[in-house]
C-alpha atoms as a PDB file:
ATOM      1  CA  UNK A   1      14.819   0.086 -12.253  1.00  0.00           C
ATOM      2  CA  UNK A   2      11.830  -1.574 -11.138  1.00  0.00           C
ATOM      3  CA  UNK A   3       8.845   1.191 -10.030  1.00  0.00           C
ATOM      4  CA  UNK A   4       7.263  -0.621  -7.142  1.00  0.00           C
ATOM      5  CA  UNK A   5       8.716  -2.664  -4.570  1.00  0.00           C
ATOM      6  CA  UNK A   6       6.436  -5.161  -3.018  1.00  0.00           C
ATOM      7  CA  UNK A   7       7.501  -5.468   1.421  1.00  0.00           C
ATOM      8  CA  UNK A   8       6.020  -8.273   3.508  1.00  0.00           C
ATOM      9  CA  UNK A   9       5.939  -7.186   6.767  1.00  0.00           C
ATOM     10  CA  UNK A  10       6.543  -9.967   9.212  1.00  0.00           C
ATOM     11  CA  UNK A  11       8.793 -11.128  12.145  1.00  0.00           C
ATOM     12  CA  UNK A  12      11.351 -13.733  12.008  1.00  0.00           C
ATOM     13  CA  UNK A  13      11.893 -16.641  14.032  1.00  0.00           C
ATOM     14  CA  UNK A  14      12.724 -15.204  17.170  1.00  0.00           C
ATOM     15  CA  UNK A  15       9.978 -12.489  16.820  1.00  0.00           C
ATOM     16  CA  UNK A  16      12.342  -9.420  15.771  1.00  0.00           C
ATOM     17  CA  UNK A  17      10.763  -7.060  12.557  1.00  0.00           C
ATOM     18  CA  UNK A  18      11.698  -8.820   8.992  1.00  0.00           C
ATOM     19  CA  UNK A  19      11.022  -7.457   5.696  1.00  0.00           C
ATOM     20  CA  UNK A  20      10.416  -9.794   2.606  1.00  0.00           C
ATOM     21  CA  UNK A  21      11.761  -7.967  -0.585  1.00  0.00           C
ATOM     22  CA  UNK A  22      10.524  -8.864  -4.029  1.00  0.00           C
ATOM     23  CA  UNK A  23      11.234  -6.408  -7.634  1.00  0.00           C
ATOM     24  CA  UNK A  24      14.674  -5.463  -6.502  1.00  0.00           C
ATOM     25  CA  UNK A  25      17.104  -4.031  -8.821  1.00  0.00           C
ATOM     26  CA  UNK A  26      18.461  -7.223 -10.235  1.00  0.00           C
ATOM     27  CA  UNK A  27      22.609  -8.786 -10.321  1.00  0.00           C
ATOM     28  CA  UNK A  28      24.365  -5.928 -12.130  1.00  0.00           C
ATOM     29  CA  UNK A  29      21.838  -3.375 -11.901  1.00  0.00           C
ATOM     30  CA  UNK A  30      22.949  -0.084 -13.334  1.00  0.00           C
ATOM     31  CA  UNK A  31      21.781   2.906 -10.962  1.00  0.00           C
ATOM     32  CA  UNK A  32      22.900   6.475 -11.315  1.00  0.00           C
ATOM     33  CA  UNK A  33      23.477   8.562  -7.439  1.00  0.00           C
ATOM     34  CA  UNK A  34      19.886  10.061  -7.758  1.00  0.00           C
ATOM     35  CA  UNK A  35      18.507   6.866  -8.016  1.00  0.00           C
ATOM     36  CA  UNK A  36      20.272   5.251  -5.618  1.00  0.00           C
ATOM     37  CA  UNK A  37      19.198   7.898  -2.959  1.00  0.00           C
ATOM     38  CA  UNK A  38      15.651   7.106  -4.223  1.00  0.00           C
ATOM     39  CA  UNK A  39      15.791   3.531  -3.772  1.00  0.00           C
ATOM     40  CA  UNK A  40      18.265   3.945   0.008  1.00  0.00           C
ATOM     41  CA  UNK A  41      15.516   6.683   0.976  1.00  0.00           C
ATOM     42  CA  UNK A  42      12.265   3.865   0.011  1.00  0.00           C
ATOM     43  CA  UNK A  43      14.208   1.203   1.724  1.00  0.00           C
ATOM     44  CA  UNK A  44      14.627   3.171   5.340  1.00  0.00           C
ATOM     45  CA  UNK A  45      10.643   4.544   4.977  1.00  0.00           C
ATOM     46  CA  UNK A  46      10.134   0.211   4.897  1.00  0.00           C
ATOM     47  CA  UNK A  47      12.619  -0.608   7.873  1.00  0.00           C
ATOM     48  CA  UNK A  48      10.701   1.944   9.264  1.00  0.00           C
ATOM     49  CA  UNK A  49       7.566   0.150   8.558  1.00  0.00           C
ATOM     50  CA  UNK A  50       8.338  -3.249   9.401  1.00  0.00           C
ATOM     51  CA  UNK A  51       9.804  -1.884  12.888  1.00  0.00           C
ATOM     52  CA  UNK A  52       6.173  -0.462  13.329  1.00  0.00           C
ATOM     53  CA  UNK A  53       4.407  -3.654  12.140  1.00  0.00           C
ATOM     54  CA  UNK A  54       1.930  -5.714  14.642  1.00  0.00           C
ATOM     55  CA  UNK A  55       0.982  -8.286  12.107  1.00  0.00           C
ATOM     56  CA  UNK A  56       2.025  -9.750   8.903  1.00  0.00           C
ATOM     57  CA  UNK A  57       1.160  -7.458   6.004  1.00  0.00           C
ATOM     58  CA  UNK A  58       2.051  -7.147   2.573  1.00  0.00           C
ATOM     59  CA  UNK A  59       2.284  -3.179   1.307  1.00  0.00           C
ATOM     60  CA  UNK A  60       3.556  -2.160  -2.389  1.00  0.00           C
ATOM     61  CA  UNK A  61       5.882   1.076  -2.419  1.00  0.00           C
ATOM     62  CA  UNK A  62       6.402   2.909  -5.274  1.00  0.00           C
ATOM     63  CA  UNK A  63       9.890   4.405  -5.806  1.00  0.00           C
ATOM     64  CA  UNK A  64       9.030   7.752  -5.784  1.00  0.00           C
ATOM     65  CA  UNK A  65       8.615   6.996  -1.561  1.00  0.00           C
ATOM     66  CA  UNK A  66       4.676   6.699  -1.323  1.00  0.00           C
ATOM     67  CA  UNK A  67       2.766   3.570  -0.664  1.00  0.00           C
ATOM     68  CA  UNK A  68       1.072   1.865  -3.655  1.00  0.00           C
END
């Protein structure tokens, strides 16, 4: 599993919070139930963030939950 996720904090189209994803787990990724509580408790923290957001940004999360 990848150790960083890179977020792009932005807004869509009709101005509502959208996050831009890149180092996912790829097709067929193989995840045991600790890590997918890692990676479901890193992807709330950057809803969270991109909820929060006032301008585009691009922040780096590591999958242990802290920022980069």
């Amino acid at each position: 599993m990848p150790r960083v996720i890179t977020a792009t904090l932005t807004q869509c189209a009709k101005g509502k919070p959208l996050a831009v994803l890149e180092n996912l787990p790829g097709d067929r990724a193989e995840l045991r139930p600790t890590e997918l509580r890692r990676l479901a408790r890193l992807l709330n923290t950057i809803a969270i963030d991109a909820e929060l957001a006032t301008h585009k940004t691009t922040l780096r999360y590591e999958l242990d939950g802290a920022k980069a």
